[in-house]
Protein backbone atom coordinates (compact mmCIF):
# COMPACT_ATOMS: atom_id res chain seq x y z
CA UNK A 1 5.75 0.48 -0.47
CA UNK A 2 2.38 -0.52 1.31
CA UNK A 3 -0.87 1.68 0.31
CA UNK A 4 -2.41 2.36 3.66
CA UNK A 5 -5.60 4.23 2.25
CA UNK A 6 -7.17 5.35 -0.24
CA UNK A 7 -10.21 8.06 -0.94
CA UNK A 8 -11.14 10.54 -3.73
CA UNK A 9 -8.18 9.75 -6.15
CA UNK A 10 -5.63 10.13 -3.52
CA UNK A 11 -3.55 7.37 -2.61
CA UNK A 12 -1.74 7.35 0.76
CA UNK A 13 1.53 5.18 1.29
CA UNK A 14 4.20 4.49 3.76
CA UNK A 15 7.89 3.72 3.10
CA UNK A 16 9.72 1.12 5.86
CA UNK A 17 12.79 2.58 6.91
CA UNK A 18 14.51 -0.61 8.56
CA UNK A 19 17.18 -0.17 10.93
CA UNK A 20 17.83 3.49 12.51
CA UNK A 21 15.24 5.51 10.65
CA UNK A 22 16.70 8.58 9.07
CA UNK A 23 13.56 10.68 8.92
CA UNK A 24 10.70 11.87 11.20
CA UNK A 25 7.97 9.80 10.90
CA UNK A 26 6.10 10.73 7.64
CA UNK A 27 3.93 9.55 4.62
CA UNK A 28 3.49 10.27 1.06
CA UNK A 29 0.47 10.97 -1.37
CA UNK A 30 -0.40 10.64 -4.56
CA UNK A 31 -2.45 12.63 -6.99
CA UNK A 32 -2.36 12.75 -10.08
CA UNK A 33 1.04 12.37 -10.89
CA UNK A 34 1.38 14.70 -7.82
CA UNK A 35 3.71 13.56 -5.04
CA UNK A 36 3.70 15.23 -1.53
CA UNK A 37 5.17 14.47 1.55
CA UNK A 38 3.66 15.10 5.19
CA UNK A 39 4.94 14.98 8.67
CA UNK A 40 2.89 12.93 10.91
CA UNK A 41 3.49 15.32 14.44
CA UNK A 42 2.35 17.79 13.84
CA UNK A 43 0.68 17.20 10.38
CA UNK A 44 2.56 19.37 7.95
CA UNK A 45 4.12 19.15 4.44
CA UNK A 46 7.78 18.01 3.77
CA UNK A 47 8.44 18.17 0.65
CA UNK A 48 6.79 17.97 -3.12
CA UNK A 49 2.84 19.31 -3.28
CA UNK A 50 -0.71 18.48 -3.98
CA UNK A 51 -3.38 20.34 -5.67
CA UNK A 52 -5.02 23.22 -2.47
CA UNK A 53 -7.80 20.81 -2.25
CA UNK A 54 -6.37 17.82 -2.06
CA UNK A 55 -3.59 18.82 0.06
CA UNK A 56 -6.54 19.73 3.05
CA UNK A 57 -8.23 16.67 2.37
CA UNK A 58 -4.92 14.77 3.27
CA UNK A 59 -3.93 17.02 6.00
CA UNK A 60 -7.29 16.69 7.33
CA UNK A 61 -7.19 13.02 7.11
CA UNK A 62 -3.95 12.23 8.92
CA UNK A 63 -4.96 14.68 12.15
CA UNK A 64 -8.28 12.47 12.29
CA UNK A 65 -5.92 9.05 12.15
CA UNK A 66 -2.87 10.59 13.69
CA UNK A 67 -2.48 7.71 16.11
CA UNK A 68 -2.75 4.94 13.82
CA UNK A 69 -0.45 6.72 11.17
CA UNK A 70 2.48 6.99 14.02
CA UNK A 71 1.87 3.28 14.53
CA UNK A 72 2.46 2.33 11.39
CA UNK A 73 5.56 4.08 11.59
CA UNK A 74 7.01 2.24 14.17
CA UNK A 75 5.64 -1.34 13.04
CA UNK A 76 7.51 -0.81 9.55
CA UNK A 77 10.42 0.62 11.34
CA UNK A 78 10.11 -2.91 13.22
CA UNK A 79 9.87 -4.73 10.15
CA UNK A 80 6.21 -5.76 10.56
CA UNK A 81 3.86 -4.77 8.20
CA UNK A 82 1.54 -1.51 8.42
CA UNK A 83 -2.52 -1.55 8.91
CA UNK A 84 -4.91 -0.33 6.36
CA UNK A 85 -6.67 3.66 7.39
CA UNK A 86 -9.73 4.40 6.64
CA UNK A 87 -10.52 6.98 3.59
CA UNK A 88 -12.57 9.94 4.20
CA UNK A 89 -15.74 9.45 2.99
């Protein structure tokens, strides 16, 4: 499960669904011992939750690196491996 970012305490990862993917394209985070999952088009949650303030700090993230998130979709879908994001800072 690559970690494609990182930033206040919130760690953002990407799962490789190889063959026909099952899911829209998507990514999890971490806080905590929280566990949410967001859409990438639009940028919405799935499934699980973070805290309010995280949860806008990721949301807020992944419409600022929207492109490079659906990339990395497709190059683990592809097999190949997925590119670091910058954090928020």
């Amino acid at each position: 499960m690559p970690e494609i970012s990182r930033f206040f305490g919130i760690v953002i990862r990407m799962y490789p669904e190889t063959g026909e993917p099952h899911h829209d394209p998507h990514f999890h985070a971490y806080f905590q011992g929280a566990t949410a999952v967001y859409a990438i088009s639009p940028v919405s949650l799935l499934a699980g939750g973070l805290p309010p303030k995280q949860s806008r700090l990721v949301e807020a993230w992944a419409e600022i690196h929207k492109e490079v998130l659906l990339a990395n979709w497709h190059a683990l879908t592809a097999g190949r491996r997925a590119d670091s994001i910058d954090p928020l800072s």
